[in-house]
PDB file of N, CA and C in Angstrom:
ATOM      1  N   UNK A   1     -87.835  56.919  13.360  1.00  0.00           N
ATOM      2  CA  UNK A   1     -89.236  56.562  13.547  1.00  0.00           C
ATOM      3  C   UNK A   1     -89.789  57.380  14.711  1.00  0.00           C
ATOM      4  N   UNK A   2     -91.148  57.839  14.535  1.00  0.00           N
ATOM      5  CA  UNK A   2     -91.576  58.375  15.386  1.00  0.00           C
ATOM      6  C   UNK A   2     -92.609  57.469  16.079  1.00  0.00           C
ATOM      7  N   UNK A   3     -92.912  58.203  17.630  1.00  0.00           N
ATOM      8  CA  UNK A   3     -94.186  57.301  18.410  1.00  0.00           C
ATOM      9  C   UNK A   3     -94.610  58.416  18.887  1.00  0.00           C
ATOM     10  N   UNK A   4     -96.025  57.517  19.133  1.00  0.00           N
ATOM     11  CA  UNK A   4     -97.093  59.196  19.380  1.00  0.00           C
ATOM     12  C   UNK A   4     -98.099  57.667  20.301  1.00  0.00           C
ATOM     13  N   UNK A   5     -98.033  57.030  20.708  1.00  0.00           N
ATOM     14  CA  UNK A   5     -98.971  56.116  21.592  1.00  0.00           C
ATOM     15  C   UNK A   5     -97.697  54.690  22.466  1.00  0.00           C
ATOM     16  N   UNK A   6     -97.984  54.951  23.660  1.00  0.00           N
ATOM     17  CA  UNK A   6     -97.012  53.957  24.688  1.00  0.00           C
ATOM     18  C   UNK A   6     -98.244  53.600  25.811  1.00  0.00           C
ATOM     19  N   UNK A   7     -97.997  52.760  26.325  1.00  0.00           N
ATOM     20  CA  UNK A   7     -98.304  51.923  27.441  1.00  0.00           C
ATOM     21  C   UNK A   7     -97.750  52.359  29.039  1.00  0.00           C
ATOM     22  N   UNK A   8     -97.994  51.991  29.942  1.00  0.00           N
ATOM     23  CA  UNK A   8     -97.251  52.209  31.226  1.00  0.00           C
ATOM     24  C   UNK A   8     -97.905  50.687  31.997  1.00  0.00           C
ATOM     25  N   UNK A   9     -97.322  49.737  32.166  1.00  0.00           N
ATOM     26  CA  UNK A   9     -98.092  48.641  33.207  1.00  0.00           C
ATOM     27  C   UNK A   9     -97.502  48.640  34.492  1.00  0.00           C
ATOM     28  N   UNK A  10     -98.088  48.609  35.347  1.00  0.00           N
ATOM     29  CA  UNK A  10     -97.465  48.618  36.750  1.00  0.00           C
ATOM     30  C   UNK A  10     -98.267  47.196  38.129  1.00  0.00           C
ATOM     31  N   UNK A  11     -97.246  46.868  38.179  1.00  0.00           N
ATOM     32  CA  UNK A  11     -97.823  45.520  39.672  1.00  0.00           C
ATOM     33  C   UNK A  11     -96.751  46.187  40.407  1.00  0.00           C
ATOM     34  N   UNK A  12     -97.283  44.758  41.310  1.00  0.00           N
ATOM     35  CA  UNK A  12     -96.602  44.901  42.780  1.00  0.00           C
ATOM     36  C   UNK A  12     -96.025  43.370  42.605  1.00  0.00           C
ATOM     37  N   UNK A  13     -95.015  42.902  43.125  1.00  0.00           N
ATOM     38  CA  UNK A  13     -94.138  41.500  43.289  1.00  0.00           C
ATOM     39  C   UNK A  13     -95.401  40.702  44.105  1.00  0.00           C
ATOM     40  N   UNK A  14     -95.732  39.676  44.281  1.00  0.00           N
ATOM     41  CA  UNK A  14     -96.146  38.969  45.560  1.00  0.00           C
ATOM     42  C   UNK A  14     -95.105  38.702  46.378  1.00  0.00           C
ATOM     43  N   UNK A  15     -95.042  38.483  47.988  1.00  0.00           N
ATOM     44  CA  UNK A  15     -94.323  38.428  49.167  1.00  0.00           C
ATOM     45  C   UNK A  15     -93.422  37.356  48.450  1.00  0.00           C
ATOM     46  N   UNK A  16     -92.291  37.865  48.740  1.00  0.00           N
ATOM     47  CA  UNK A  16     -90.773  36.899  48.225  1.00  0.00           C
ATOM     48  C   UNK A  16     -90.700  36.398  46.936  1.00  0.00           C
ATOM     49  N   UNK A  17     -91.124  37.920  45.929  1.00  0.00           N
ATOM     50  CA  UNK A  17     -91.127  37.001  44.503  1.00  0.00           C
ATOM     51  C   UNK A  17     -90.437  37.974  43.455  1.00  0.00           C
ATOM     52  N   UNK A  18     -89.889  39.123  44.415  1.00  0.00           N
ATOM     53  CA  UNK A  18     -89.295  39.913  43.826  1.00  0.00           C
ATOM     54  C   UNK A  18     -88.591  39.462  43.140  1.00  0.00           C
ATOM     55  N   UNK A  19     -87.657  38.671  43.164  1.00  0.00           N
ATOM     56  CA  UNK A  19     -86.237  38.162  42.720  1.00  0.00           C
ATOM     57  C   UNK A  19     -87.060  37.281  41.841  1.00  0.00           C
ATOM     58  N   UNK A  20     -87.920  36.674  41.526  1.00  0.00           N
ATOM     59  CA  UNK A  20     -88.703  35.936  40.264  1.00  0.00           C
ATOM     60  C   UNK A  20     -89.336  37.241  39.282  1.00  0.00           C
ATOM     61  N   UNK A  21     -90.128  38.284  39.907  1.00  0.00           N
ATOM     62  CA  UNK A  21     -90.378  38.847  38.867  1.00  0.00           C
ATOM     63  C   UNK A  21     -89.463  39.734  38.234  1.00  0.00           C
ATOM     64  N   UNK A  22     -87.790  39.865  38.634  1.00  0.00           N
ATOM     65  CA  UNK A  22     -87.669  40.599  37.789  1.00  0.00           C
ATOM     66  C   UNK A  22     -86.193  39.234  36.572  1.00  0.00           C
ATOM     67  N   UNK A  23     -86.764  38.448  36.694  1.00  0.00           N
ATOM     68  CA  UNK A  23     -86.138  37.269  36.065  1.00  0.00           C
ATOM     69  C   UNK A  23     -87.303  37.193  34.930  1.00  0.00           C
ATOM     70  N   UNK A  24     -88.680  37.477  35.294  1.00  0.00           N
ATOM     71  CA  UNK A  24     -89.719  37.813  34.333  1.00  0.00           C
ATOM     72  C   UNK A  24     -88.852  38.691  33.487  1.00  0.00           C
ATOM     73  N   UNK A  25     -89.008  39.585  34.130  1.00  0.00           N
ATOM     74  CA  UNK A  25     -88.647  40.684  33.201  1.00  0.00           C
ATOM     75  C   UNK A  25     -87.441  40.700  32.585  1.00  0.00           C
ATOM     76  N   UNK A  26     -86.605  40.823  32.739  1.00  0.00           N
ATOM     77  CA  UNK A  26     -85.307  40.049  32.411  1.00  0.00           C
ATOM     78  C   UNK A  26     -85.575  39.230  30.794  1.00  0.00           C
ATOM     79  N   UNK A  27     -86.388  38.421  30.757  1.00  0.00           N
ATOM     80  CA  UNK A  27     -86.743  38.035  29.680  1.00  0.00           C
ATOM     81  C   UNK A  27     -87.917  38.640  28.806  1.00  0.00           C
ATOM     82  N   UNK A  28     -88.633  39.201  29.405  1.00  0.00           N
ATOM     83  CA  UNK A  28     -89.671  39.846  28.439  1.00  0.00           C
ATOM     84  C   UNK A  28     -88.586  40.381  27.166  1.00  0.00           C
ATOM     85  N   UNK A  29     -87.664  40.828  27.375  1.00  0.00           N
ATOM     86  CA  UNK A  29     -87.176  41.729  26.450  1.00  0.00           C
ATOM     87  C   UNK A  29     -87.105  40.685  24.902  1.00  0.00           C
ATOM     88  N   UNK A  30     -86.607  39.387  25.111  1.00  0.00           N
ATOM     89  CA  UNK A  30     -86.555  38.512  23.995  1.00  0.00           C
ATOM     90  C   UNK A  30     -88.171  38.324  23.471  1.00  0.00           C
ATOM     91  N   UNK A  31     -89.301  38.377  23.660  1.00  0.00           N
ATOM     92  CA  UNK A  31     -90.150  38.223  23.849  1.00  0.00           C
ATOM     93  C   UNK A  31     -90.704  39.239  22.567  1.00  0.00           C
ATOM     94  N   UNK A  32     -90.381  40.800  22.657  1.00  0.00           N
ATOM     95  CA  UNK A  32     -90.727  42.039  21.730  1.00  0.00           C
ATOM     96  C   UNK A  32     -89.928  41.992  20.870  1.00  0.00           C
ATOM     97  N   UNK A  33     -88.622  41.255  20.654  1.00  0.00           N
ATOM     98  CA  UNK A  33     -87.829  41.733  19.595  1.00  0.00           C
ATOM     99  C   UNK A  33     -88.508  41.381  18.462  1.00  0.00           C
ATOM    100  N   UNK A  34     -89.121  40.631  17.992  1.00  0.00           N
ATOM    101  CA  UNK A  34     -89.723  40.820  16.835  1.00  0.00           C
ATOM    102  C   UNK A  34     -91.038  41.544  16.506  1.00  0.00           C
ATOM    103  N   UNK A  35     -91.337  42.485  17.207  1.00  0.00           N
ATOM    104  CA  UNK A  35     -92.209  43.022  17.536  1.00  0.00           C
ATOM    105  C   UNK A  35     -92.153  44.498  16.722  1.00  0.00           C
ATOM    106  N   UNK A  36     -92.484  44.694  15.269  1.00  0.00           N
ATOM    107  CA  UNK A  36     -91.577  45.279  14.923  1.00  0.00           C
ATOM    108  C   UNK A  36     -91.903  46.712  14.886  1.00  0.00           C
ATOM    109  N   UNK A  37     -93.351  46.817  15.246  1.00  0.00           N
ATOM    110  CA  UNK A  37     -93.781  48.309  15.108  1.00  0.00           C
ATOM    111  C   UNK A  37     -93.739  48.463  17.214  1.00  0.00           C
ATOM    112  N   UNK A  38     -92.828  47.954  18.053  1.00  0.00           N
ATOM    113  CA  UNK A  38     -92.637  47.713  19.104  1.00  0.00           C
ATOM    114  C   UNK A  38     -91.388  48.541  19.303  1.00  0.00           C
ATOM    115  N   UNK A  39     -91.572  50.081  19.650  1.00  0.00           N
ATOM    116  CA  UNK A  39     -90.035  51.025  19.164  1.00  0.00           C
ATOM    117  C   UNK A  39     -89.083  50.911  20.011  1.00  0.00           C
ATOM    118  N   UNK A  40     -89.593  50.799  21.370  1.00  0.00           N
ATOM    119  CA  UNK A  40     -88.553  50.874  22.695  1.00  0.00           C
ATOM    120  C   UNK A  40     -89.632  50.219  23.529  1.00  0.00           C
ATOM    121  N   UNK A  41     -88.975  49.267  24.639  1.00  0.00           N
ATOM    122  CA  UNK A  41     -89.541  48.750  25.593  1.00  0.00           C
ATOM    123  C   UNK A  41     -88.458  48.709  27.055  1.00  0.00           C
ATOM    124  N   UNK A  42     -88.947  49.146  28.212  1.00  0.00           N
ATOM    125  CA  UNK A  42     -88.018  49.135  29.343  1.00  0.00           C
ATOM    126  C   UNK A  42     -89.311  48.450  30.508  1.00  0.00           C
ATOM    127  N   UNK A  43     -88.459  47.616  30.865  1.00  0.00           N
ATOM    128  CA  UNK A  43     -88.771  47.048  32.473  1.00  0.00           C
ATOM    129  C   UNK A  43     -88.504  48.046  33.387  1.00  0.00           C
ATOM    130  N   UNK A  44     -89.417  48.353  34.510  1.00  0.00           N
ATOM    131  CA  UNK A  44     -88.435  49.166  35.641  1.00  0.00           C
ATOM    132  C   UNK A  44     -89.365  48.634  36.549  1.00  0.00           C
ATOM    133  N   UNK A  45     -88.306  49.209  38.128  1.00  0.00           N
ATOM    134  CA  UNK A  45     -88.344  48.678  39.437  1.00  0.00           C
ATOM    135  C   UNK A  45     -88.898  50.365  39.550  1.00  0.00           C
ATOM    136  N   UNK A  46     -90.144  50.587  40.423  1.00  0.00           N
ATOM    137  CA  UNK A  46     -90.461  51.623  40.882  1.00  0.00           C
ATOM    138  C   UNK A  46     -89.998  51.592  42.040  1.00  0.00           C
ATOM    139  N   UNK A  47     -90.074  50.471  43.119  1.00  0.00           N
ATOM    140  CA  UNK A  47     -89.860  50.523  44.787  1.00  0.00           C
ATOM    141  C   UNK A  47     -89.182  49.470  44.742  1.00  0.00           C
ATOM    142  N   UNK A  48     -89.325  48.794  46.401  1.00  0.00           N
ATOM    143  CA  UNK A  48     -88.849  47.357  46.695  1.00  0.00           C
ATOM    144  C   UNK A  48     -89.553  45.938  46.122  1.00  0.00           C
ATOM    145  N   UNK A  49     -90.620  46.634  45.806  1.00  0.00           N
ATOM    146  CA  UNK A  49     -91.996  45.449  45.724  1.00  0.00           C
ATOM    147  C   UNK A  49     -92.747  45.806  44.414  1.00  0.00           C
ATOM    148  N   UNK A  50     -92.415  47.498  43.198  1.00  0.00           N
ATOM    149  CA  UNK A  50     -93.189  47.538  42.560  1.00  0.00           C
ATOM    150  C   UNK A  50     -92.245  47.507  41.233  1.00  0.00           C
ATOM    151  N   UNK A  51     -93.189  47.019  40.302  1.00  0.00           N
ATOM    152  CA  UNK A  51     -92.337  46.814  38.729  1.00  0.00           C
ATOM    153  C   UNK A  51     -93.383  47.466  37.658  1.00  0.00           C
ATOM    154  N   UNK A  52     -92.785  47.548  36.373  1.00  0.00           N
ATOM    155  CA  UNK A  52     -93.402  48.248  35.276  1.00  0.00           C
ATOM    156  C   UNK A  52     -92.878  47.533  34.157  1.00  0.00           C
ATOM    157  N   UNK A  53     -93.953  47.955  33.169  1.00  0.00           N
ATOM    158  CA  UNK A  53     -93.266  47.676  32.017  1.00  0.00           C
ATOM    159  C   UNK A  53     -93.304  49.496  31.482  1.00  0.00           C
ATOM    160  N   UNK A  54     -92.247  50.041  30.433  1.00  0.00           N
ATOM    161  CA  UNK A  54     -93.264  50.952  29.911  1.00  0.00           C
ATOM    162  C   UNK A  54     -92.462  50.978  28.213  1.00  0.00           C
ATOM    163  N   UNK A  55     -93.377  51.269  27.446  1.00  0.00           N
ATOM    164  CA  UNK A  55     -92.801  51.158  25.712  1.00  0.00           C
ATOM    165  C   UNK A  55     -93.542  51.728  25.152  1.00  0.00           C
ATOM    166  N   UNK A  56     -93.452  52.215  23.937  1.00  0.00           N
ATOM    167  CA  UNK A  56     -93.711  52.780  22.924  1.00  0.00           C
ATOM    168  C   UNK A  56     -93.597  52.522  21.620  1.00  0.00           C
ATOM    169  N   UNK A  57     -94.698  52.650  20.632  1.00  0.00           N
ATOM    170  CA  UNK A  57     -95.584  52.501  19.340  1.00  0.00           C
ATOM    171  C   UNK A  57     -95.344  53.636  18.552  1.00  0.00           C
ATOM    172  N   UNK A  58     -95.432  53.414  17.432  1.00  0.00           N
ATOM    173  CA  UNK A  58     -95.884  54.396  16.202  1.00  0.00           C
ATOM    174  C   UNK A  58     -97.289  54.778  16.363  1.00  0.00           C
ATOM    175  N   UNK A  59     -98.432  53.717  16.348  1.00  0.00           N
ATOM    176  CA  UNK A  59     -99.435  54.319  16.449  1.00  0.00           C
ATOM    177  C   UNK A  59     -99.871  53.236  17.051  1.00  0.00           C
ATOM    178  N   UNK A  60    -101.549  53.364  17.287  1.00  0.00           N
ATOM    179  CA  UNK A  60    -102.675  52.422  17.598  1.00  0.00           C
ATOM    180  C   UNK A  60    -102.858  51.338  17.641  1.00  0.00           C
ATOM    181  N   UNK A  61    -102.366  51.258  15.921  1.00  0.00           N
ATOM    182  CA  UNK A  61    -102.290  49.614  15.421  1.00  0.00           C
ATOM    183  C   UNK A  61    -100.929  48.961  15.888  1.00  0.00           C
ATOM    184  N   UNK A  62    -100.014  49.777  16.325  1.00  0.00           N
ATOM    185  CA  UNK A  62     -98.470  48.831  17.280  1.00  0.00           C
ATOM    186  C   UNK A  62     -99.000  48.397  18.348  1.00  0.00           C
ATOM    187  N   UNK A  63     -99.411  49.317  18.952  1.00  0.00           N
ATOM    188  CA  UNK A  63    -100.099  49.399  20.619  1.00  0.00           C
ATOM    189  C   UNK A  63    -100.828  47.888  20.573  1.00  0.00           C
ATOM    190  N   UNK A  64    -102.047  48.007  19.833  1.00  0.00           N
ATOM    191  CA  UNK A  64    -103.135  46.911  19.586  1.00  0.00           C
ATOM    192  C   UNK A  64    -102.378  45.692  19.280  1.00  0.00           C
ATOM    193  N   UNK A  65    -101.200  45.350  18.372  1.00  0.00           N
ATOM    194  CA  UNK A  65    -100.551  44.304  18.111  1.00  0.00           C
ATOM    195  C   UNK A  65     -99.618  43.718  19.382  1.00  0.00           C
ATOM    196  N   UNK A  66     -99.400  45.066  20.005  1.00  0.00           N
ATOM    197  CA  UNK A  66     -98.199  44.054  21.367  1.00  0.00           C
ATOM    198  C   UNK A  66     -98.974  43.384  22.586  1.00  0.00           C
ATOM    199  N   UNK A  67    -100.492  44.439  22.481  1.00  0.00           N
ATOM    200  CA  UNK A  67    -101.168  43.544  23.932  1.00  0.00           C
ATOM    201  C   UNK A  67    -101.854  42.858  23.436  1.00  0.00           C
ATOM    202  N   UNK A  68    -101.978  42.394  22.263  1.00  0.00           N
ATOM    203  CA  UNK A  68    -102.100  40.863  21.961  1.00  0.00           C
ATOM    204  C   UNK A  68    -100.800  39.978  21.235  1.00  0.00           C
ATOM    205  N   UNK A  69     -99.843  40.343  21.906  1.00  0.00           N
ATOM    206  CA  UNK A  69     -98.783  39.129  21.838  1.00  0.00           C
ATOM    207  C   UNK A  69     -98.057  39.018  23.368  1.00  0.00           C
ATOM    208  N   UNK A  70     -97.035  38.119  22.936  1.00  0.00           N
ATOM    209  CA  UNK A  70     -96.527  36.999  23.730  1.00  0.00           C
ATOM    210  C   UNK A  70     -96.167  37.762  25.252  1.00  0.00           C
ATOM    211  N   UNK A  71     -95.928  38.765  25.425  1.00  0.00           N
ATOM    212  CA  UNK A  71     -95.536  39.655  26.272  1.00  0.00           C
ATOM    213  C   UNK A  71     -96.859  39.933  27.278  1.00  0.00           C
ATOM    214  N   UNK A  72     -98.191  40.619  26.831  1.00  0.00           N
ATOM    215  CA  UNK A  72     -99.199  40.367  27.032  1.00  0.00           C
ATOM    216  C   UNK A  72     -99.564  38.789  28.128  1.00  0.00           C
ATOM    217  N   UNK A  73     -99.544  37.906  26.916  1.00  0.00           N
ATOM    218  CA  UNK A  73     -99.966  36.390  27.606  1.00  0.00           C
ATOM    219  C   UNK A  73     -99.180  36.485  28.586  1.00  0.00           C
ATOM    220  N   UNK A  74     -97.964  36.257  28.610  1.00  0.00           N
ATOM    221  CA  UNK A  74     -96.864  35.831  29.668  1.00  0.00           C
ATOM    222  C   UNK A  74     -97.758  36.391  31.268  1.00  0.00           C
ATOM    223  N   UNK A  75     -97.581  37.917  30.666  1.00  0.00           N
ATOM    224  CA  UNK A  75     -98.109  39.026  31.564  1.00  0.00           C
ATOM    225  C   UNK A  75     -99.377  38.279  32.527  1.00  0.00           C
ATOM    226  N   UNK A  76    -100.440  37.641  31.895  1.00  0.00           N
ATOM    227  CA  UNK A  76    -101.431  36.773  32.410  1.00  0.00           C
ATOM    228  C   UNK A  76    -101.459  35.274  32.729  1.00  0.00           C
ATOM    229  N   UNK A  77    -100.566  34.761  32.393  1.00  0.00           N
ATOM    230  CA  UNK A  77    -100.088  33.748  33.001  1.00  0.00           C
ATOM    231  C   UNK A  77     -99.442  33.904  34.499  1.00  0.00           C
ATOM    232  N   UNK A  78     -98.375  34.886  34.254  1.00  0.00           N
ATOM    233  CA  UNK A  78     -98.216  34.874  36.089  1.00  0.00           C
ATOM    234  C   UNK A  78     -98.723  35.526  36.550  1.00  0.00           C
ATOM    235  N   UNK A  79     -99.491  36.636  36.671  1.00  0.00           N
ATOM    236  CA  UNK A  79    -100.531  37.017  37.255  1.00  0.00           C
ATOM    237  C   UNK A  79    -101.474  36.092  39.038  1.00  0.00           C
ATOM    238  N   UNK A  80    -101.081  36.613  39.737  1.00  0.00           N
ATOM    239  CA  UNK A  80    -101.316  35.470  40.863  1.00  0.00           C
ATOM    240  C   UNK A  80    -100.426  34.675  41.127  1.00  0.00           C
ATOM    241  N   UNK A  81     -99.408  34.041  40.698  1.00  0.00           N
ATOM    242  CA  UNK A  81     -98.354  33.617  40.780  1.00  0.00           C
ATOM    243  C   UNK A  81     -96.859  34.700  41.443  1.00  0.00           C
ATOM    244  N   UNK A  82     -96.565  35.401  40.452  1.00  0.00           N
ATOM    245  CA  UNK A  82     -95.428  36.320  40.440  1.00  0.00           C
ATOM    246  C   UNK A  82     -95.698  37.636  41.308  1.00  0.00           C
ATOM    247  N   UNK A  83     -96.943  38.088  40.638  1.00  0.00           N
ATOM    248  CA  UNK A  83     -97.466  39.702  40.865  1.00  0.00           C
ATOM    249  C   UNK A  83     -98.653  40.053  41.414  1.00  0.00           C
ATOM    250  N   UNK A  84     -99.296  40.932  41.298  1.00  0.00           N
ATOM    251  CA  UNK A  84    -100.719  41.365  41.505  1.00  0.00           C
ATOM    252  C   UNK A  84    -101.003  41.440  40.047  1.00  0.00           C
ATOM    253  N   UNK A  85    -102.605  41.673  40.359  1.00  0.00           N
ATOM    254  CA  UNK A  85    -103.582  42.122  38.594  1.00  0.00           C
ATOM    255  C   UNK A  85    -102.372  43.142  38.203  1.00  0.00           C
ATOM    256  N   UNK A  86    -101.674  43.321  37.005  1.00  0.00           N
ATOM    257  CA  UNK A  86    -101.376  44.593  36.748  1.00  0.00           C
ATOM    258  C   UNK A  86    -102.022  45.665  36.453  1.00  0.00           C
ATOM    259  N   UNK A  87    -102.005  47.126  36.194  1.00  0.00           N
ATOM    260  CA  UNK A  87    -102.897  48.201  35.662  1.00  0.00           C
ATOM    261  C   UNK A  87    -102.233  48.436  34.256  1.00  0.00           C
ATOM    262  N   UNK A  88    -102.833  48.494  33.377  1.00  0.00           N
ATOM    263  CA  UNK A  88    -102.641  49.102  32.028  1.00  0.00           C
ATOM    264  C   UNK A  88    -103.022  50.378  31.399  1.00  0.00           C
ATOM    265  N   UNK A  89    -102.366  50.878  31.118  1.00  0.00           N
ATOM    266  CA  UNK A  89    -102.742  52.745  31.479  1.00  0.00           C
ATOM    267  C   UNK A  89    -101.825  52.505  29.487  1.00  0.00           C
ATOM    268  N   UNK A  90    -103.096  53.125  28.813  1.00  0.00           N
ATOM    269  CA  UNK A  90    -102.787  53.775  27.507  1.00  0.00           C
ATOM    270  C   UNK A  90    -102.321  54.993  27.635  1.00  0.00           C
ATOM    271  N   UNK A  91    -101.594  55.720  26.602  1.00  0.00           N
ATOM    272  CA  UNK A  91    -100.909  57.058  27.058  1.00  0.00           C
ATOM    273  C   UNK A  91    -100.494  57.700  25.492  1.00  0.00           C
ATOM    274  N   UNK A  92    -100.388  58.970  25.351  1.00  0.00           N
ATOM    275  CA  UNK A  92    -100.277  59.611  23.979  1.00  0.00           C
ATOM    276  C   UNK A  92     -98.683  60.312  24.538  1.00  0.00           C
ATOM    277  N   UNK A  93     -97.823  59.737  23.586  1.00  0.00           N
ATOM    278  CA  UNK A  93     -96.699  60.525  23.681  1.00  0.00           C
ATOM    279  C   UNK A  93     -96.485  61.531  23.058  1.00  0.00           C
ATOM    280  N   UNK A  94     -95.951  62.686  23.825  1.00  0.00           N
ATOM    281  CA  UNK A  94     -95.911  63.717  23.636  1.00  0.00           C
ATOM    282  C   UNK A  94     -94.630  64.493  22.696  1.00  0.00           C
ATOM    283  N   UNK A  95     -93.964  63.987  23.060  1.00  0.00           N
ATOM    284  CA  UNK A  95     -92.324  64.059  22.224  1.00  0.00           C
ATOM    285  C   UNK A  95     -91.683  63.268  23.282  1.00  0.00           C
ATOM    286  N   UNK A  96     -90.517  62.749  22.151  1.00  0.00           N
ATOM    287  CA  UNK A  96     -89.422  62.115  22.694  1.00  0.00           C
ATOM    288  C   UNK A  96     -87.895  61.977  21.486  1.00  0.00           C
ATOM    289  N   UNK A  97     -87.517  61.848  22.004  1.00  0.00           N
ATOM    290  CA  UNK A  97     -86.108  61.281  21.595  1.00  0.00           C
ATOM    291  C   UNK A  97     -85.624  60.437  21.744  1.00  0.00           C
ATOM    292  N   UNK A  98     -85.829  59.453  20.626  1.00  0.00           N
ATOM    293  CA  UNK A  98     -85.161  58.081  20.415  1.00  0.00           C
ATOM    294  C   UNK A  98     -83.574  57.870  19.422  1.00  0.00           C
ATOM    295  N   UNK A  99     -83.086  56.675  19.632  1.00  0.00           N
ATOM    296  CA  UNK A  99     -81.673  56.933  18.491  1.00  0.00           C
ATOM    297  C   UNK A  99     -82.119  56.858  17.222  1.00  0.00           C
ATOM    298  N   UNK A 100     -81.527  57.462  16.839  1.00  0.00           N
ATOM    299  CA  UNK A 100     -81.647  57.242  14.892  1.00  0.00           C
ATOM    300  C   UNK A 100     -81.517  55.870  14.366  1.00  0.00           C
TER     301      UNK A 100
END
């Protein structure tokens, strides 16, 4: 399968919540598995204090289906709680290499 459209989200932890948000994350992953035009999804730690999501789509209509599911909500539920506002940055992939 190919992807040609991914996401990049990026926060910051709130003071002493590091160790909660990445227990967030930690679980997001159960969250996409049925997600099926949802090709690859990775959590990452940029710093001490900053996190990401970043994944990749076939097209438009994957993209459009994951930020309106459960991953999404979650995402706005802790919001103020866990993290800062996150940023959501659309993105056209360029090539990649995924497993067969």
């Amino acid at each position: 399968m190919s992807v040609t459209k991914g996401l990049l989200v990026r926060f910051d932890a709130l003071p002493g919540k590091e160790d909660d948000v990445k227990e967030f994350l930690d679980s997001g992953r159960a969250l996409v598995e049925d997600e099926q035009a949802t090709t690859a999804w990775f959590a990452i730690r940029l710093g001490p204090t900053s996190f990401g999501i970043f994944d990749v789509f076939p097209d438009d209509a994957g993209r459009d289906t994951h930020l309106s599911g459960p991953v999404a909500a979650a995402l706005g539920e802790q919001t103020g709680t866990l993290f800062s506002e996150p940023t959501i940055e659309k993105l056209d992939v360029l090539g990649s290499k995924l497993p067969a």
